[in-house]
N, C-alpha and C. Protein backbone atom coordinates (compact mmCIF):
# COMPACT_ATOMS: atom_id res chain seq x y z
N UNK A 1 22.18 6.54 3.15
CA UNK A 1 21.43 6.64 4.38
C UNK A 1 20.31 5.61 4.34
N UNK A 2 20.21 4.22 5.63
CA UNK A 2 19.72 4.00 5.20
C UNK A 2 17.95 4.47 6.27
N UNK A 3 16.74 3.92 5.49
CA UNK A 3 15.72 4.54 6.10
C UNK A 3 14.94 3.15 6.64
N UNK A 4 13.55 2.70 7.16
CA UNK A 4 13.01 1.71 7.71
C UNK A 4 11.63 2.14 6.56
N UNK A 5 10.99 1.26 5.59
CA UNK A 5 10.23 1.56 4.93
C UNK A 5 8.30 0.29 5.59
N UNK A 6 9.07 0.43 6.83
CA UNK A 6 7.77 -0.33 7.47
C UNK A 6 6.85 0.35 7.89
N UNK A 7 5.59 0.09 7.43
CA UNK A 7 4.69 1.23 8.36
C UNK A 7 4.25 0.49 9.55
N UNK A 8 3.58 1.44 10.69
CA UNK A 8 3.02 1.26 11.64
C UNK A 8 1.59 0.34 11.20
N UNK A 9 0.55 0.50 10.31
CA UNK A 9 -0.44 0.14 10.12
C UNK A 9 -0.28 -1.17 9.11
N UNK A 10 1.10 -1.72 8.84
CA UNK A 10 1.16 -2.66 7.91
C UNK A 10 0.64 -4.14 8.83
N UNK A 11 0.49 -4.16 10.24
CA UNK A 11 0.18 -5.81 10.82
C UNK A 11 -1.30 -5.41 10.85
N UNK A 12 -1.71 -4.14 11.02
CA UNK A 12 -3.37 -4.01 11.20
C UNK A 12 -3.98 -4.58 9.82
N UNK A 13 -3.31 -4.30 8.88
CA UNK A 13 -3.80 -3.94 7.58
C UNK A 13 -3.78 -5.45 7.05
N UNK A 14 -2.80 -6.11 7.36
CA UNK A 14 -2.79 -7.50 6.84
C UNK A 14 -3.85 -8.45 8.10
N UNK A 15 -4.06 -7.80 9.31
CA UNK A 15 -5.06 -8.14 9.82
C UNK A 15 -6.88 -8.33 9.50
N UNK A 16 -6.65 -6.84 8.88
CA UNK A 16 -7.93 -6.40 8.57
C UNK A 16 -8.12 -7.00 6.78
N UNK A 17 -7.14 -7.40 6.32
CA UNK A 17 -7.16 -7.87 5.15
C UNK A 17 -7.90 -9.34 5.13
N UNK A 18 -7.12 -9.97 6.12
CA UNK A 18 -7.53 -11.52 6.33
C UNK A 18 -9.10 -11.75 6.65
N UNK A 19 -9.42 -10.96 7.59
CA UNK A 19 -10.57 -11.00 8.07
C UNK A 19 -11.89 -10.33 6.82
N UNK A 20 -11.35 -9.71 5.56
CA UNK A 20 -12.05 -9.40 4.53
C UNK A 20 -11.99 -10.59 3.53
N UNK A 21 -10.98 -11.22 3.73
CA UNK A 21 -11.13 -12.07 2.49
C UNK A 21 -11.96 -13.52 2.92
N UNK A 22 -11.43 -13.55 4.49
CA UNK A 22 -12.97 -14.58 5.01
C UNK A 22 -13.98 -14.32 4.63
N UNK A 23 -14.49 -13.01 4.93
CA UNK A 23 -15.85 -12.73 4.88
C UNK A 23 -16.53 -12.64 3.13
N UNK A 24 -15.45 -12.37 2.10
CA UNK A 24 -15.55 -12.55 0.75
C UNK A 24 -16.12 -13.87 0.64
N UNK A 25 -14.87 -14.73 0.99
CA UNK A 25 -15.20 -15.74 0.47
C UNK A 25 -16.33 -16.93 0.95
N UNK A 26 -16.71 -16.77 1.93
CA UNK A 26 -17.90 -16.90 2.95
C UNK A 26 -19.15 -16.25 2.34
N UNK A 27 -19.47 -15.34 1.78
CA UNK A 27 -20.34 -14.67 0.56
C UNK A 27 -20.38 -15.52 -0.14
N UNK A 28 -19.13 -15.75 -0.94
CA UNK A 28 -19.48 -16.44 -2.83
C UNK A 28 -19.38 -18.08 -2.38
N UNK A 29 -19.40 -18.59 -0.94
CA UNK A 29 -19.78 -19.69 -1.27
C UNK A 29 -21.21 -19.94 -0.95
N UNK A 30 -21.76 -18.69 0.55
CA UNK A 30 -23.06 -19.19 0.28
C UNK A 30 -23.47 -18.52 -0.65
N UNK A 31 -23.26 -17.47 -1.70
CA UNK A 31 -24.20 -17.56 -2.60
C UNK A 31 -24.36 -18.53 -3.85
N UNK A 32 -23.33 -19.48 -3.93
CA UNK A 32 -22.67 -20.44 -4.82
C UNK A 32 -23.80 -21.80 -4.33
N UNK A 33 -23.73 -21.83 -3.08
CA UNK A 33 -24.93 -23.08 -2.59
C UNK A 33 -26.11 -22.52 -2.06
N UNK A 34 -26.53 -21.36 -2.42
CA UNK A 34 -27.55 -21.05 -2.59
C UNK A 34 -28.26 -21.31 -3.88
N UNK A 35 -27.75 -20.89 -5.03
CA UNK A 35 -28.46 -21.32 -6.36
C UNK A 35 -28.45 -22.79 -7.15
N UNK A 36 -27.86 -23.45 -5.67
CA UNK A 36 -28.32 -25.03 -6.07
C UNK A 36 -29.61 -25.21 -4.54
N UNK A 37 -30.05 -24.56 -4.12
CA UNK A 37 -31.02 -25.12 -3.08
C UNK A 37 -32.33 -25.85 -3.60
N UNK A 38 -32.47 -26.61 -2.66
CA UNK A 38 -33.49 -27.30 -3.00
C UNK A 38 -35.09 -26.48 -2.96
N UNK A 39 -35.07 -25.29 -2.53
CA UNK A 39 -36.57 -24.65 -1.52
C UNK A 39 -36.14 -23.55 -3.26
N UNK A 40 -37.73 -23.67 -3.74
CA UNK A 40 -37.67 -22.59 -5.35
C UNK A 40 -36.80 -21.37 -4.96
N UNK A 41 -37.80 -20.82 -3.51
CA UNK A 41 -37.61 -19.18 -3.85
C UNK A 41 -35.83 -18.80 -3.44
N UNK A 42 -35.38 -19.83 -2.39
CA UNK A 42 -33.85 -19.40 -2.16
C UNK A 42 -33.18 -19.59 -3.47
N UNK A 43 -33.17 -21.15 -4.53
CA UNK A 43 -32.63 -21.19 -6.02
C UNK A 43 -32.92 -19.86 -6.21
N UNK A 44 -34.10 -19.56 -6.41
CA UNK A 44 -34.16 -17.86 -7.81
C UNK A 44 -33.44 -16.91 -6.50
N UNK A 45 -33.58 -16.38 -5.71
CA UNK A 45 -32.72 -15.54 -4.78
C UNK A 45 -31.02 -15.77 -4.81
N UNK A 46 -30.58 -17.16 -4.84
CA UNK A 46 -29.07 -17.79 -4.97
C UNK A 46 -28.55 -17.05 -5.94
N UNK A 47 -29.60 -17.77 -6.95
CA UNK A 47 -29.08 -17.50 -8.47
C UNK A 47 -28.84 -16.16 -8.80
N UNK A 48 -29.91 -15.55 -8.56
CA UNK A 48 -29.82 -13.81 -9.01
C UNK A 48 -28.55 -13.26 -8.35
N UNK A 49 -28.11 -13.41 -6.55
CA UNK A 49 -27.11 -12.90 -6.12
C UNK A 49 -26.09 -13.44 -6.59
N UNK A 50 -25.73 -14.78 -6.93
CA UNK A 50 -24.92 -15.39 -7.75
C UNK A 50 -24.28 -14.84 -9.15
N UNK A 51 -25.59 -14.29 -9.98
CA UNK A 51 -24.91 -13.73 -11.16
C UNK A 51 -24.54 -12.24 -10.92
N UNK A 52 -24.98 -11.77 -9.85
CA UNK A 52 -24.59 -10.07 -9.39
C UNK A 52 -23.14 -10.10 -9.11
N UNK A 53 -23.12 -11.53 -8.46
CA UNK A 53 -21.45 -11.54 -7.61
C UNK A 53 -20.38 -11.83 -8.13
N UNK A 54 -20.82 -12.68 -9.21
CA UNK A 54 -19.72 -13.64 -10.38
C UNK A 54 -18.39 -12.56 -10.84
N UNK A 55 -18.69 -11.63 -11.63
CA UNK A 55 -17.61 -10.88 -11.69
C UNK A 55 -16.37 -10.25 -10.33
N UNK A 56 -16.95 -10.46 -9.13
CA UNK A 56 -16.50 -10.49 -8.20
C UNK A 56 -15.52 -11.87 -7.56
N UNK A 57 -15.94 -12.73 -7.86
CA UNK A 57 -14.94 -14.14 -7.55
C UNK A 57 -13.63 -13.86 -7.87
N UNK A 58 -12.93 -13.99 -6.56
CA UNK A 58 -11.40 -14.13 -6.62
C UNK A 58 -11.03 -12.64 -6.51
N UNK A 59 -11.92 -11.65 -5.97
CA UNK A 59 -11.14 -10.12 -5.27
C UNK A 59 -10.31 -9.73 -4.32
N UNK A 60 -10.39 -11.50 -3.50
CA UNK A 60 -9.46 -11.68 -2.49
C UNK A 60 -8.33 -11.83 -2.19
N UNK A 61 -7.90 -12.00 -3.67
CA UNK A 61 -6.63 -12.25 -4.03
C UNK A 61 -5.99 -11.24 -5.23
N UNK A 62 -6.57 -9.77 -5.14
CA UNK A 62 -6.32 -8.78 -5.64
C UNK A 62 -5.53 -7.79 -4.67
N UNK A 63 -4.13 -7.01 -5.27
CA UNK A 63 -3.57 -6.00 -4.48
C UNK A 63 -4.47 -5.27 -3.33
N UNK A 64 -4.36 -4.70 -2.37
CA UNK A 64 -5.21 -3.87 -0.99
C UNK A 64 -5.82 -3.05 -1.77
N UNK A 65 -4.86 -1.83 -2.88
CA UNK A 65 -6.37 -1.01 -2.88
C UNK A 65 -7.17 -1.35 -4.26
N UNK A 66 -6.97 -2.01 -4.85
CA UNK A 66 -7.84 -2.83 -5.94
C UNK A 66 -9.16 -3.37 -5.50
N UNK A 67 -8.37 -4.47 -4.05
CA UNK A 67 -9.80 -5.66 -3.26
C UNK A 67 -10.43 -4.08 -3.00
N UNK A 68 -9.99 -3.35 -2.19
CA UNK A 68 -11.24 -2.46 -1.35
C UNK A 68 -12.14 -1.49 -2.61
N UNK A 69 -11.65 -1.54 -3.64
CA UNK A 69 -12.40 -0.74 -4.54
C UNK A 69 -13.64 -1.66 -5.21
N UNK A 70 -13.11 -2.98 -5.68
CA UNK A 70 -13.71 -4.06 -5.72
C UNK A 70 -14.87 -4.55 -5.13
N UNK A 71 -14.46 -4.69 -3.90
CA UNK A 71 -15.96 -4.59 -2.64
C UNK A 71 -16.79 -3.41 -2.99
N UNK A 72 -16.29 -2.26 -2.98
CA UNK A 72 -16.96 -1.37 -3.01
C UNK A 72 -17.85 -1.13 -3.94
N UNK A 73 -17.57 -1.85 -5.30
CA UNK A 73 -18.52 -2.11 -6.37
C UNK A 73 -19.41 -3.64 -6.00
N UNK A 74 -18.89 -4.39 -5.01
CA UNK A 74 -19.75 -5.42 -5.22
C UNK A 74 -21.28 -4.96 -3.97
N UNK A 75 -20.19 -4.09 -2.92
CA UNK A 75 -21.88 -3.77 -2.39
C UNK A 75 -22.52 -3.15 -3.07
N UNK A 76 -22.09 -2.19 -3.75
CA UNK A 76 -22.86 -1.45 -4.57
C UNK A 76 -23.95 -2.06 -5.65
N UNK A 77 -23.64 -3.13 -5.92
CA UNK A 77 -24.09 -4.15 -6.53
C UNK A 77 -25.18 -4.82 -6.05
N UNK A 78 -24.59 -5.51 -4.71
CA UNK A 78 -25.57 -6.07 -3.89
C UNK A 78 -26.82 -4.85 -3.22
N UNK A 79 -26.79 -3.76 -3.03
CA UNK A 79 -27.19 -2.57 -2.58
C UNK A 79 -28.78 -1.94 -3.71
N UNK A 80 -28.36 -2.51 -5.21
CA UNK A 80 -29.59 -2.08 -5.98
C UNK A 80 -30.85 -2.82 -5.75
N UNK A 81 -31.46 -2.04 -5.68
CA UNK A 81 -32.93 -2.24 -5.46
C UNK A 81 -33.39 -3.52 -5.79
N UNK A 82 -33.28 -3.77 -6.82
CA UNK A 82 -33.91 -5.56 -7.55
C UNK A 82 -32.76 -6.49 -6.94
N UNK A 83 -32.07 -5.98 -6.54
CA UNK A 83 -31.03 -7.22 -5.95
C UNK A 83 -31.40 -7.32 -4.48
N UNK A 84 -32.49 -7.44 -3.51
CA UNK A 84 -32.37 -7.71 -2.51
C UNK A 84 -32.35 -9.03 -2.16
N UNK A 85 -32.02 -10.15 -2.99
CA UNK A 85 -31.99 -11.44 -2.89
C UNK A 85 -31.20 -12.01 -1.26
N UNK A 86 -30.05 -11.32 -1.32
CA UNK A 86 -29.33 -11.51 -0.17
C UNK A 86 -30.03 -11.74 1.03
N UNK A 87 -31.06 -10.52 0.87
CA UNK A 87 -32.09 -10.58 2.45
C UNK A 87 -32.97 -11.86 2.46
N UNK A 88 -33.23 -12.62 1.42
CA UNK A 88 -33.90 -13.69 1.10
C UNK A 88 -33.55 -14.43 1.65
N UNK A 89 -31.82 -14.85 1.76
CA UNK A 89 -31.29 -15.40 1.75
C UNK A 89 -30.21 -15.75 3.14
N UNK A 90 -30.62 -14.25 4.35
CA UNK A 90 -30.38 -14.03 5.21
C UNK A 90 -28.73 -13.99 5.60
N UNK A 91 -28.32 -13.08 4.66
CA UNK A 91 -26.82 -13.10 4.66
C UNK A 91 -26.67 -11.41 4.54
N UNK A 92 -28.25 -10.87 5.14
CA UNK A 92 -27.68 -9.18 5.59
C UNK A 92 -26.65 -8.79 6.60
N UNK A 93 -26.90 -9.54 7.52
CA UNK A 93 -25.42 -9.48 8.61
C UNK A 93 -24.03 -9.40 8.06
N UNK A 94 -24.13 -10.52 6.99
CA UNK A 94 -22.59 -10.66 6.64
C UNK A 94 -21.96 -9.53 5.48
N UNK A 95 -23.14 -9.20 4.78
CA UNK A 95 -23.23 -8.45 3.64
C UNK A 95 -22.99 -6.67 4.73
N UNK A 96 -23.44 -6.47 6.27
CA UNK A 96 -23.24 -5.49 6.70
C UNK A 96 -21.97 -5.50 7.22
N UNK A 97 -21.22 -6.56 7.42
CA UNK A 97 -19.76 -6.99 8.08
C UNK A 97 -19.02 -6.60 7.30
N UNK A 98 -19.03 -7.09 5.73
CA UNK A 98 -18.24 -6.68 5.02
C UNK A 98 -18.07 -5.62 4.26
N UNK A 99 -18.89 -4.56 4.89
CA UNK A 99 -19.33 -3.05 4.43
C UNK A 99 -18.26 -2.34 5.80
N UNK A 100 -18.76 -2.63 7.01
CA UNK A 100 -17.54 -2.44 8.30
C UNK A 100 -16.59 -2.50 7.80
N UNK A 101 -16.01 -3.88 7.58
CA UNK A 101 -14.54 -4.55 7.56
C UNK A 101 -13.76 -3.23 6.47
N UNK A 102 -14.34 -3.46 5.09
CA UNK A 102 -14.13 -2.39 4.01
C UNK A 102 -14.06 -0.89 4.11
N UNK A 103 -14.73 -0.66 5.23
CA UNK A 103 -14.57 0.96 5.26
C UNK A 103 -12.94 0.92 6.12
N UNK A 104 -13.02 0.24 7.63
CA UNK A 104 -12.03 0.06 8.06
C UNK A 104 -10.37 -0.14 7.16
N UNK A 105 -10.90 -1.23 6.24
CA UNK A 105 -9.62 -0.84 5.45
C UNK A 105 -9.16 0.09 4.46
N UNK A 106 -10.11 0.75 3.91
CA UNK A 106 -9.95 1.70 3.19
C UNK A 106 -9.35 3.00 4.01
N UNK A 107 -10.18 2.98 5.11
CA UNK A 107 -9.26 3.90 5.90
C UNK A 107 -8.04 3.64 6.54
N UNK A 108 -7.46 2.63 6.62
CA UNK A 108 -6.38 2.22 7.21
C UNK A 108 -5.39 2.34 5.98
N UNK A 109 -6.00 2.19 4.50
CA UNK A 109 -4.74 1.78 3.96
C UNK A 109 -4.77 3.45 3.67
N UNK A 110 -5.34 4.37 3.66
CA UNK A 110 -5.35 5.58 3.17
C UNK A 110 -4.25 6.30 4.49
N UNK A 111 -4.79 6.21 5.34
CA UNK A 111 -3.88 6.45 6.75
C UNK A 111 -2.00 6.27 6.22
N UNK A 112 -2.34 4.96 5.80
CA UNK A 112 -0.55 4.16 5.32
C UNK A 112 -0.58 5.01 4.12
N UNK A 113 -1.19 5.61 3.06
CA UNK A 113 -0.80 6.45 2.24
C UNK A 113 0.09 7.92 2.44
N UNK A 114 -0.70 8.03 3.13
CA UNK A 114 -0.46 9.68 3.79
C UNK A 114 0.64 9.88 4.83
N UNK A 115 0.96 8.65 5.30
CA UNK A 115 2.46 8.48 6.78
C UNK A 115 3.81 8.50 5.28
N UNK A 116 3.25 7.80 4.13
CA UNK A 116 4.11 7.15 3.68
C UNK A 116 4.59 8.38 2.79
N UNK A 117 3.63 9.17 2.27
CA UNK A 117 3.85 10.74 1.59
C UNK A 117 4.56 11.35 2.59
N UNK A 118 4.55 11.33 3.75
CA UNK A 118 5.31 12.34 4.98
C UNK A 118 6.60 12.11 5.10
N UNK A 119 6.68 10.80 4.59
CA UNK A 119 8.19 10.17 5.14
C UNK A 119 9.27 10.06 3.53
N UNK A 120 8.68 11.12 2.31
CA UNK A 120 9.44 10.97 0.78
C UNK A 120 10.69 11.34 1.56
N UNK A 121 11.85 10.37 0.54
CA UNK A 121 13.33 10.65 0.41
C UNK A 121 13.78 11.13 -0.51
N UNK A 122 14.55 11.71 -0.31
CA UNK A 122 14.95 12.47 -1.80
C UNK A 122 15.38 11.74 -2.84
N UNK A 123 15.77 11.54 -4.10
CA UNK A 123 15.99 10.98 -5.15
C UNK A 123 17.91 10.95 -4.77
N UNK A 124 18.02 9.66 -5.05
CA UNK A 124 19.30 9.47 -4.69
C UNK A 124 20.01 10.45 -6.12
N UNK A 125 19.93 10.30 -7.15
CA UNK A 125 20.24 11.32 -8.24
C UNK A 125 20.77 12.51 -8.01
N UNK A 126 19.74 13.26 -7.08
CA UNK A 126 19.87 14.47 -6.97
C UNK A 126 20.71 14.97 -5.78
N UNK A 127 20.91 13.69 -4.75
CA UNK A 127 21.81 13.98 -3.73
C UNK A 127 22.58 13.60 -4.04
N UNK A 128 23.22 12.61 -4.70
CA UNK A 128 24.42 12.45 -5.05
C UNK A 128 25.01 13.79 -6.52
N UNK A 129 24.00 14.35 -7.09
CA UNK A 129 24.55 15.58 -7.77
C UNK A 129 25.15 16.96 -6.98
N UNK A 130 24.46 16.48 -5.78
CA UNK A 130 24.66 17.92 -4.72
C UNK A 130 26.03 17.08 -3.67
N UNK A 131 26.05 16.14 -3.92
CA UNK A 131 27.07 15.57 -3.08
C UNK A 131 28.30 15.99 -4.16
N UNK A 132 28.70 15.72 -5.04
CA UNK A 132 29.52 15.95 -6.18
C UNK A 132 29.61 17.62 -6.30
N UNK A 133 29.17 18.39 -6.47
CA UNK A 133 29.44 19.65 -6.00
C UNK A 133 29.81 19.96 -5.28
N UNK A 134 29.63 19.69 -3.91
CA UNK A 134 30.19 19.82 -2.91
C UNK A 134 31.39 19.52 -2.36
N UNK A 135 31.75 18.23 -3.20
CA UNK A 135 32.85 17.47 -3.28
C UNK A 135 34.14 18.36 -3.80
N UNK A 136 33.69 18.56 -5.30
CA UNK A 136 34.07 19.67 -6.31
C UNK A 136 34.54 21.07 -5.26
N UNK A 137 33.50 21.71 -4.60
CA UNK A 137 33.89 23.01 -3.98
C UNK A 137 35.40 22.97 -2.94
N UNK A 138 35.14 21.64 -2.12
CA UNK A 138 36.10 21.56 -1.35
C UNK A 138 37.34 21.32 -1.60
N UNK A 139 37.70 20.30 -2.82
CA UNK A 139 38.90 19.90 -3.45
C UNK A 139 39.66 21.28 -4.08
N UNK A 140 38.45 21.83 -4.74
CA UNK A 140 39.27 23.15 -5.81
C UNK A 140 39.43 24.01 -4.34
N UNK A 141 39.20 24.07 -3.37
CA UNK A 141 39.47 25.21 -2.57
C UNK A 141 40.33 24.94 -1.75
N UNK A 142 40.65 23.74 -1.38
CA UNK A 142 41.54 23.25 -0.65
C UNK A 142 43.10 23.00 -1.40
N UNK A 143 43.32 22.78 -2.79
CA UNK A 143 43.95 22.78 -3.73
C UNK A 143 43.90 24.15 -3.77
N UNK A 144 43.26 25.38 -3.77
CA UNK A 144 43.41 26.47 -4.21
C UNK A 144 44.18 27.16 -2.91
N UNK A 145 44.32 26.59 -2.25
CA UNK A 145 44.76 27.14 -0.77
C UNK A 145 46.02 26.30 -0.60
N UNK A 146 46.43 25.30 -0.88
CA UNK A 146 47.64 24.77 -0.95
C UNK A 146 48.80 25.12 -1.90
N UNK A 147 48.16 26.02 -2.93
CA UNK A 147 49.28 26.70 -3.51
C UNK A 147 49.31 27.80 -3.63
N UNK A 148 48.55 28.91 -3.13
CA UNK A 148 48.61 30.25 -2.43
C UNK A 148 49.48 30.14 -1.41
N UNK A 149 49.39 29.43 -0.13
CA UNK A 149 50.09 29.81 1.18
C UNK A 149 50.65 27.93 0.87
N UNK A 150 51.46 27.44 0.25
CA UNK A 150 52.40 26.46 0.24
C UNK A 150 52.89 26.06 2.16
N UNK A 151 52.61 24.79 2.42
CA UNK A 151 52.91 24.50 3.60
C UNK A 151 52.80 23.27 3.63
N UNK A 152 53.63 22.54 4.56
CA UNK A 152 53.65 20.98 5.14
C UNK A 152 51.76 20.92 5.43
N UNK A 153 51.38 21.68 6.56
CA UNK A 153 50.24 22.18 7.46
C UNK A 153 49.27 21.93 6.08
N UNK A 154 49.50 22.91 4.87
CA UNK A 154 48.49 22.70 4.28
C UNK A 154 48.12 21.64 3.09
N UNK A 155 49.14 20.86 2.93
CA UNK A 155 49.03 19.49 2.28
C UNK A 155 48.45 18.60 3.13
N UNK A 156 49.19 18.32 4.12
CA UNK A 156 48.66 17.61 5.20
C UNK A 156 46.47 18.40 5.73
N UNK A 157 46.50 18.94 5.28
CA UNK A 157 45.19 19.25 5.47
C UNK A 157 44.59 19.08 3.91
N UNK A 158 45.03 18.90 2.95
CA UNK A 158 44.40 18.64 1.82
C UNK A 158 44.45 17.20 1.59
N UNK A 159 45.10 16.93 2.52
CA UNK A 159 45.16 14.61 2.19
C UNK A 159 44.15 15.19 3.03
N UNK A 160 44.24 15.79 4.52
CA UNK A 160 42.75 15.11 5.54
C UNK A 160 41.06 15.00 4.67
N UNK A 161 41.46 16.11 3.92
CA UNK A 161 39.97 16.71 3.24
C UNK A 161 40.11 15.50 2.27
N UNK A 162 40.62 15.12 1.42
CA UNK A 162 40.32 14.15 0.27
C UNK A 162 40.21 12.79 1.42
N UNK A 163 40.71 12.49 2.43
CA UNK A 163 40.59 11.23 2.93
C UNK A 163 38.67 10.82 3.46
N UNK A 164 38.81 12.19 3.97
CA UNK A 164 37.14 12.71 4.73
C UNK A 164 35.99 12.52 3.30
N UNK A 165 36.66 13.18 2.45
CA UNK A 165 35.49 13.29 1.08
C UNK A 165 35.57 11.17 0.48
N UNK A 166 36.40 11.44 0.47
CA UNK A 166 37.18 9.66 0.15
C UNK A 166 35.86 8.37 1.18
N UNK A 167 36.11 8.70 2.00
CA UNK A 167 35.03 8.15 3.23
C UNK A 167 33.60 8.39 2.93
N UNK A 168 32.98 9.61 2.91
CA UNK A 168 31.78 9.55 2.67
C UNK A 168 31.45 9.11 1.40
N UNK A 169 32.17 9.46 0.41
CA UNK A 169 31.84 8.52 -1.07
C UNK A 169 31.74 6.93 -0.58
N UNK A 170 32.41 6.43 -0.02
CA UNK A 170 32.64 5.32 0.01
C UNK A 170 31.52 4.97 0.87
């Protein structure tokens, strides 16, 4: 049988993905040319958000729920008290965009979790073990009935049954 394993939220999600990894990487470059500025206090502001963010470079190119966990440690990051460099640096807007963008996907991909739990198939294993039983019941009973009441009628109905079982195996 076969099934459609596309979700509904998979074009949002690669939507809302793109538009996170802009906004990532739009971060680590201005904070990257921030800690070469020429003006002291933006250098020491660059720099500090710079070394907060470093372990963060390249989250953009981490699986969906990895990046969104990822962010979620880098605001958290950006968010401590001695780190308000960012505001120095006037990249609170973007630093609040990508707090939006991130919740949005976290909820979107959680949404695609939960459609995707609704829609389990059974283990082909186990239907094909219950298919084989079933198989089993009909042959021995149909065979068990073709030589109790012996008939043209009932051979000819024991090819139909093996042709029918014959088909769905196939």
């Amino acid at each position: 049988m076969a099934q459609s394993h596309i979700s509904e939220e998979t074009a949002e999600i690669t939507a809302i993905d793109a538009e996170e990894d802009d906004v990532i990487i739009y971060l680590n470059s201005a904070f990257r040319t921030a800690k070469s500025s020429p003006v002291a206090a933006k250098r020491k502001a660059g720099t500090a958000v710079y070394n907060a963010a470093k372990p963060y470079i390249g989250i953009q190119r981490l699986p969906q729920r990895q990046q969104v966990q990822k962010v979620v440690g880098l605001l958290n990051d950006l968010a401590k008290a001695d780190l308000d460099a960012h505001i120095a640096l006037g990249l609170t807007e973007e630093v609040e965009n990508l707090a939006t963008v991130n919740a949005r996907y976290q909820a979107l991909l959680e949404s695609r979790a939960n459609s995707q739990i609704a829609n389990i198939m059974e283990d082909f294993k186990t239907v094909r073990a219950e298919m084989d039983t079933q198989h089993n019941e009909m042959v021995t009973t149909a065979f068990a009935f073709s030589i109790t009441t012996p008939s043209f009628a009932c051979y000819t109905l024991l090819i139909k049954v093996i042709e029918y079982l014959f088909l769905l195996v196939c």
